[in-house]
Protein backbone atom coordinates (compact mmCIF):
# COMPACT_ATOMS: atom_id res chain seq x y z
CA UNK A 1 -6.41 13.22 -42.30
CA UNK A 2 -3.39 11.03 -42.79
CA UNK A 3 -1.20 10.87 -38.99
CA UNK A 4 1.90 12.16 -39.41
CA UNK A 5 4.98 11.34 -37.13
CA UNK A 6 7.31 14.35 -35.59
CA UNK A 7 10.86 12.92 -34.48
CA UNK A 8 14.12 14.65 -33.51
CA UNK A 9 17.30 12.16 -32.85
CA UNK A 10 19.63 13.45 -29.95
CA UNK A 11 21.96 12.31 -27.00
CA UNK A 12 19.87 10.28 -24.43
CA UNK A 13 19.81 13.15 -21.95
CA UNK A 14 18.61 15.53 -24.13
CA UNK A 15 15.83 12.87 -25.32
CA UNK A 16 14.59 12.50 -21.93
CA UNK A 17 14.43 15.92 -21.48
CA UNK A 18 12.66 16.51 -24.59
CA UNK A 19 10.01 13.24 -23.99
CA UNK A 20 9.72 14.86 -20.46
CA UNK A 21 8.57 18.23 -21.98
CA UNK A 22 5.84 16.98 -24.62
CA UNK A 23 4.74 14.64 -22.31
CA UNK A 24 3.47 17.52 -19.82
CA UNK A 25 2.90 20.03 -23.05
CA UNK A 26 0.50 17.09 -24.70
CA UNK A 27 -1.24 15.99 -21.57
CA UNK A 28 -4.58 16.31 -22.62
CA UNK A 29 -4.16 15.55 -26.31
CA UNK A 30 -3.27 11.71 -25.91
CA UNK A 31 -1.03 12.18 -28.75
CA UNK A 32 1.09 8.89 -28.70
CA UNK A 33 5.00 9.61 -27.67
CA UNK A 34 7.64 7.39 -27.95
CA UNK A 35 11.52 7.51 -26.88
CA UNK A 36 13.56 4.81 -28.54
CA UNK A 37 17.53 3.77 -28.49
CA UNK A 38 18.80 4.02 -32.01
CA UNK A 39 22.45 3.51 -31.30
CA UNK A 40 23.74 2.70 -27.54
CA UNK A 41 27.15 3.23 -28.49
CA UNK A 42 27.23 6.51 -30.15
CA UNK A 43 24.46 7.40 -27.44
CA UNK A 44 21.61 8.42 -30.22
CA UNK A 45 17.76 8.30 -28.96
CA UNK A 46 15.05 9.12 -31.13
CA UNK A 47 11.56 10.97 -29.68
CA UNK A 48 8.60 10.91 -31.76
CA UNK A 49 5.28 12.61 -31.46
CA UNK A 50 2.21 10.77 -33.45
CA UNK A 51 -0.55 13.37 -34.24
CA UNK A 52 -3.57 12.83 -36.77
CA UNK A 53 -4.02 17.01 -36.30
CA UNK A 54 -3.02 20.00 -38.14
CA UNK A 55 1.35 19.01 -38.21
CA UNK A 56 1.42 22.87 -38.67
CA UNK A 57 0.04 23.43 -35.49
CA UNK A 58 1.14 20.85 -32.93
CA UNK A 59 5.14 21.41 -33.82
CA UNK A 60 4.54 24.90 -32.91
CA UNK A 61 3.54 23.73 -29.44
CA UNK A 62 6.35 21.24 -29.47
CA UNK A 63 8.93 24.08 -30.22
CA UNK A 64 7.07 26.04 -27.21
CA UNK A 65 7.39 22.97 -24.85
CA UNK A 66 11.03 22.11 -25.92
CA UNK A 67 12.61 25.33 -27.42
CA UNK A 68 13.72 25.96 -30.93
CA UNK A 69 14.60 22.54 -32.41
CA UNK A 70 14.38 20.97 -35.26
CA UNK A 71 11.78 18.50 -35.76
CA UNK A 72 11.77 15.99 -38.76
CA UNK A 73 8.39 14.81 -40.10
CA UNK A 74 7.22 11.68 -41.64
CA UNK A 75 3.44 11.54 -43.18
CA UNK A 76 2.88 7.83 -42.24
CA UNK A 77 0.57 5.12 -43.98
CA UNK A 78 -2.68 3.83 -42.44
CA UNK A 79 -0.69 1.22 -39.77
CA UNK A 80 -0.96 1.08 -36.21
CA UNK A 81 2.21 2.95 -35.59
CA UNK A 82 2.17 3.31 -31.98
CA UNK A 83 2.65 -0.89 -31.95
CA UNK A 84 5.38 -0.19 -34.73
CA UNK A 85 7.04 1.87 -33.11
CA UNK A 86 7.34 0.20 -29.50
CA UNK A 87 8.27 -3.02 -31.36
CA UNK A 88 12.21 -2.56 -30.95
CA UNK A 89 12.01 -1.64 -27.57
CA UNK A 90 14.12 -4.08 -25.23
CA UNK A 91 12.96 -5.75 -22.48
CA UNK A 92 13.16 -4.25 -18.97
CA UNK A 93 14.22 -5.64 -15.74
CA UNK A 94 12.76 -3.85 -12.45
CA UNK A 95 14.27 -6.07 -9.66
CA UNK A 96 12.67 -9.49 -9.80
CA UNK A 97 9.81 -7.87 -12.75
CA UNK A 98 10.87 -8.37 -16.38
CA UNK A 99 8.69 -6.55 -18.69
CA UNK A 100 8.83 -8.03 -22.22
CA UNK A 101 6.61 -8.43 -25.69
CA UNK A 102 5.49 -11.54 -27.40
CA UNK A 103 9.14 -11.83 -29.02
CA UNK A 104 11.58 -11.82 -25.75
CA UNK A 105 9.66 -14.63 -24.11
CA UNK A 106 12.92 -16.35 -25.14
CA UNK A 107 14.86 -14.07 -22.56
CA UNK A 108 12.53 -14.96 -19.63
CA UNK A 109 14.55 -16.72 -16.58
CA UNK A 110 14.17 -18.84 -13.70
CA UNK A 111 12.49 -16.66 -10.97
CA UNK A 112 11.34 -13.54 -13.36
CA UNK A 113 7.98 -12.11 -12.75
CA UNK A 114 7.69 -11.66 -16.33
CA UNK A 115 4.92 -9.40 -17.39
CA UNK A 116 4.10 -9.60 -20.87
CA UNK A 117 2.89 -6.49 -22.37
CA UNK A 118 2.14 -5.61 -26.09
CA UNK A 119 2.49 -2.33 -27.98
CA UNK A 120 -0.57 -1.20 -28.22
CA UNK A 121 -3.33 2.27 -27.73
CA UNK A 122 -2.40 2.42 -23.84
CA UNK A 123 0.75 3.17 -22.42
CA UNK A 124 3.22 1.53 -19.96
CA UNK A 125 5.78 -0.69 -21.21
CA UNK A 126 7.94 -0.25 -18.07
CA UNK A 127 10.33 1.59 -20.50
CA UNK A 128 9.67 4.69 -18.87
CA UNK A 129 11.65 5.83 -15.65
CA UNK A 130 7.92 6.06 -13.95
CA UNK A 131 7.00 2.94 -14.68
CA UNK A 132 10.20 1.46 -13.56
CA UNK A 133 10.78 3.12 -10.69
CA UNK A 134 7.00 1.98 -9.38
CA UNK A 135 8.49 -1.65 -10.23
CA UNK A 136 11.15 -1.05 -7.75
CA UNK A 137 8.64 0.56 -5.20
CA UNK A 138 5.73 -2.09 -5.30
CA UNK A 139 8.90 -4.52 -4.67
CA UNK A 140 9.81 -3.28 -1.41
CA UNK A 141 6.59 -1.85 -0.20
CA UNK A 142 4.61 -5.73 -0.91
CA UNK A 143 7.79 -7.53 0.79
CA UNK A 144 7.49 -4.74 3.93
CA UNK A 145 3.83 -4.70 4.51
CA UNK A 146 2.00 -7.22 3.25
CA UNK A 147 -1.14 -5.60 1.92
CA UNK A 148 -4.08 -7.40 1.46
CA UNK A 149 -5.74 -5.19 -1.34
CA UNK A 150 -4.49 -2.94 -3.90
CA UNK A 151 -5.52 -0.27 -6.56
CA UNK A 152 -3.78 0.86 -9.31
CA UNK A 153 -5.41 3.77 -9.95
CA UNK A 154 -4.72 5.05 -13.91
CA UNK A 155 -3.54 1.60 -15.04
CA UNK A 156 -2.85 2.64 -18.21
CA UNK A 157 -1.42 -1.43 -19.96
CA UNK A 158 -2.00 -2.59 -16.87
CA UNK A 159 1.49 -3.28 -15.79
CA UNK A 160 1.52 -2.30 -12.36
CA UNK A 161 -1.44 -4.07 -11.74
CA UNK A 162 -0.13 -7.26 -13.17
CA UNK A 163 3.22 -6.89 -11.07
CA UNK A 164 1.17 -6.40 -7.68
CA UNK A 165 -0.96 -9.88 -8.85
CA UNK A 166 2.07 -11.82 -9.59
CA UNK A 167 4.26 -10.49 -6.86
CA UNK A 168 1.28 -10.67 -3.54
CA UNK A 169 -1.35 -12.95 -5.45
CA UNK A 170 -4.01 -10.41 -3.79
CA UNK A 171 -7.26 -8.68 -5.40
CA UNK A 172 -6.61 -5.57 -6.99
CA UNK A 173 -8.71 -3.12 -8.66
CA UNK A 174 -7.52 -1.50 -11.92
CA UNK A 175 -8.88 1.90 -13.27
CA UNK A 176 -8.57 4.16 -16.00
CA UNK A 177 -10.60 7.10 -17.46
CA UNK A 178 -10.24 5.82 -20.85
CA UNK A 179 -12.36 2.87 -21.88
CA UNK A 180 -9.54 1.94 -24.68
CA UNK A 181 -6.73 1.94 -21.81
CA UNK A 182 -9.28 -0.48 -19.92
CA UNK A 183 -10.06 -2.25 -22.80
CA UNK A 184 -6.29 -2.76 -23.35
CA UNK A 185 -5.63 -3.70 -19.60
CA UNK A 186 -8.25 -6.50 -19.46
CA UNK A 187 -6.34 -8.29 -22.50
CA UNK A 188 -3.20 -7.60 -20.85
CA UNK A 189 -4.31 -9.02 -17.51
CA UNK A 190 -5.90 -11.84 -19.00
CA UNK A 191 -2.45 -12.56 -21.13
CA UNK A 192 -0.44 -13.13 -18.49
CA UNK A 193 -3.00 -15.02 -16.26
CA UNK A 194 -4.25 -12.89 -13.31
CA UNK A 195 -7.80 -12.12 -14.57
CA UNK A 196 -8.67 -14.16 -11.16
CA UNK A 197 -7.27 -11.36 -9.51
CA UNK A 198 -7.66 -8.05 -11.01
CA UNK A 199 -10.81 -6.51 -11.72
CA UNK A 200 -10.48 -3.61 -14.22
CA UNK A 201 -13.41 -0.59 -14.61
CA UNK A 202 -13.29 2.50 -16.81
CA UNK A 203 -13.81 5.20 -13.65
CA UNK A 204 -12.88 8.89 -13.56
CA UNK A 205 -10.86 10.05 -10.23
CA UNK A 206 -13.08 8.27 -7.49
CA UNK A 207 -16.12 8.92 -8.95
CA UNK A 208 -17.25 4.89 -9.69
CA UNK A 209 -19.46 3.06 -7.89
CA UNK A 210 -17.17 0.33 -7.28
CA UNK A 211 -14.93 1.99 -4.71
CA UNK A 212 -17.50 2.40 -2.32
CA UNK A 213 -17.26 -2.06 -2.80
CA UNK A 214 -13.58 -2.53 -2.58
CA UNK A 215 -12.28 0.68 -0.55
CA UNK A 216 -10.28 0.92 1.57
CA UNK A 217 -7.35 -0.19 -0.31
CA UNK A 218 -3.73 -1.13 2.12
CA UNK A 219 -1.79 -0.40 -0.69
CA UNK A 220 -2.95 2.36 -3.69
CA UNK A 221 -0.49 2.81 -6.65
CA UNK A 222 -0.99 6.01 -9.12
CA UNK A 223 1.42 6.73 -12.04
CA UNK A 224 -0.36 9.61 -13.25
CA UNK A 225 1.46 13.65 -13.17
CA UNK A 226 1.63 15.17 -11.01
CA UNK A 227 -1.41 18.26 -11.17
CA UNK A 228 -4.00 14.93 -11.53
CA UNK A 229 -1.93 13.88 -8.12
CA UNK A 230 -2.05 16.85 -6.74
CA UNK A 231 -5.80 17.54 -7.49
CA UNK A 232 -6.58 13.79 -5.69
CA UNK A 233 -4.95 14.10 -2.70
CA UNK A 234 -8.40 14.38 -0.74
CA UNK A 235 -9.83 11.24 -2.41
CA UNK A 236 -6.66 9.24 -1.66
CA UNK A 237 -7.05 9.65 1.68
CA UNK A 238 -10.31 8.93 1.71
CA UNK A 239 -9.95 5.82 0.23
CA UNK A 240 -6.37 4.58 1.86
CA UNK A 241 -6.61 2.45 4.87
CA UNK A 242 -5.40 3.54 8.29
CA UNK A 243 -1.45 2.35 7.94
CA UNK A 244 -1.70 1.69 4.30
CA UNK A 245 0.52 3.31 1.57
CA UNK A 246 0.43 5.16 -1.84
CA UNK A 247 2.58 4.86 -4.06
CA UNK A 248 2.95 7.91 -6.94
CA UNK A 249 4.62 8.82 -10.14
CA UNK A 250 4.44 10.86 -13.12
CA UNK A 251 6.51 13.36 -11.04
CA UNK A 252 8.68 15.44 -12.31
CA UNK A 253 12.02 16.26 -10.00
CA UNK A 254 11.07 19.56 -9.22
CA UNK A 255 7.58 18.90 -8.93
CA UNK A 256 8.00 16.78 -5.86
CA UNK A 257 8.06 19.33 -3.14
CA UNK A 258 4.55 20.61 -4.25
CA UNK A 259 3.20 16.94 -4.35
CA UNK A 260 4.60 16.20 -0.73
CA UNK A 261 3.19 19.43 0.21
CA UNK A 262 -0.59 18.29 -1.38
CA UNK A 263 0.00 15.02 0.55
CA UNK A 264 1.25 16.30 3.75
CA UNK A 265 -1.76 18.20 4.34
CA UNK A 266 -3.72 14.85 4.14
CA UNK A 267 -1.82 13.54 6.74
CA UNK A 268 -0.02 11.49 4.90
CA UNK A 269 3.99 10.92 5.93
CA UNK A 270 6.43 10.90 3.71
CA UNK A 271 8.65 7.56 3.07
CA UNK A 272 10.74 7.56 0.73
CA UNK A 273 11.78 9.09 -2.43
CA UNK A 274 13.02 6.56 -5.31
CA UNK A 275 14.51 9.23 -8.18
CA UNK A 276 14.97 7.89 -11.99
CA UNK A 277 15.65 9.45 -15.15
CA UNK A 278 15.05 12.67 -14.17
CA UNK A 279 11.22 11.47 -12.16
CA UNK A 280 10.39 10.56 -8.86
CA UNK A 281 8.44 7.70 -7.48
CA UNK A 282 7.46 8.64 -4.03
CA UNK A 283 6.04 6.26 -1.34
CA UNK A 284 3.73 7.92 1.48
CA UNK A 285 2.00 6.13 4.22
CA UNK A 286 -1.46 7.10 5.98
């Protein structure tokens, strides 16, 4: 069946909102999403929504997650469009962290932690408020405490786990539940040079041999949603040190309460709260 692309064009507010939506709505689908700047100065974003499904179908569950909008549709050719269409995406600066592709190496300065990332099958560009806003966090937490070992727990590209190499030059461990997002993460990690220190492993939850190895971790860093959060609040502090932090995202605004609350009962104590884009990134210590 040929993949067809869903896209609506709006105000960047409204765009957010709209990514924010289908991102919870599609969860388990893994449909691709993408939020790009068309025009900065007449403020026009453009969301699109990759499916290789019935088109029928999945923009009547759009329209459910968003409301009644209009969605345009494109039936695309056999191309890797998820690289296509992350291929205009500027380059992102989170504090000292600049997240680029293969073309902006150009744009790389004296004292960046640049972080070269690809488009590609997994996701985290550090275009996304999450990601961004666990730039920030891994920033201040690293220059505050000092861990000594680190998981980044749903890694996704692997950009988190490539900031935490580059900024503490300490062993991390890098999961994800999908052997493509590993897959994807060990060329990433291996592009920009820190294969000596992250170890990646395709590993539902906790349930992996290899944590029993490398736990307990000072320093754990999830950018996940927040019900998967919620649901591995146990496990985290299982697997935290005594001291040590977490760092989480995926989080909706209002979802944060209810995420606190999950943690809180774990005995963990609440930090601080870093908001962006209309997500949190919360930092929570054991």
């Amino acid at each position: 069946m040929p993949q067809t692309r869903l896209h609506i064009a709006s105000s960047r507010a409204e765009a957010d909102r709209i990514y924010a939506a289908l991102e919870a709505a599609f969860e388990e689908d893994g449909y691709p999403l993408a939020l790009v700047e068309i025009d900065e100065a007449e403020d026009v974003h453009e969301v699109s929504l990759y499916t290789d499904g019935d088109a029928d179908e999945v923009e009547a569950r759009m329209r459910t997650a968003v409301g009644d909008v209009a969605f345009a549709r494109e039936t695309l050719a056999d191309i890797d469009w998820v690289a296509r269409s992350l291929e205009g995406l500027k380059p992102v600066r989170a504090g000292r962290f600049f997240v680029h592709g293969a073309h902006d190496r150009s744009r790389r300065r004296i004292g960046d932690l640049a972080i070269e990332i690809e488009a590609g099958l997994a996701f985290g560009t550090g275009h996304h408020g999450t990601t961004s806003g666990c730039l920030d966090m891994i920033t201040t937490v690293v220059r505050r405490e000092r861990p000594r070992n680190a998981l980044d727990l749903g890694t996704g590209s692997a950009v988190l786990a490539i900031a935490l190499a580059k900024l503490s030059h300490i062993p991390i461990l890098a999961t994800d539940i999908d052997p493509v997002a590993t897959r994807v993460a060990a060329e990433n990690i291996r592009l920009n040079g820190v294969s000596a220190l992250v170890e990646t492993a395709t590993a539902t939850g906790f349930h992996h041999p290899i944590f029993a190895r490398r736990a307990p971790f000072d320093l754990i860093v999830a950018n996940i949603l927040a019900r998967p959060l919620m649901r591995l609040a146990p496990e985290m502090a299982a697997h935290v040190a005594p001291g040590g932090s977490l760092i989480l995202s995926g989080i909706l605004e209002r979802q944060r309460d209810a995420v606190l609350a999950a943690y809180c009962g774990q005995k963990f104590r609440h930090a601080r709260t870093l908001p962006r884009e209309g997500w949190v990134t919360l930092h929570l210590k054991r």
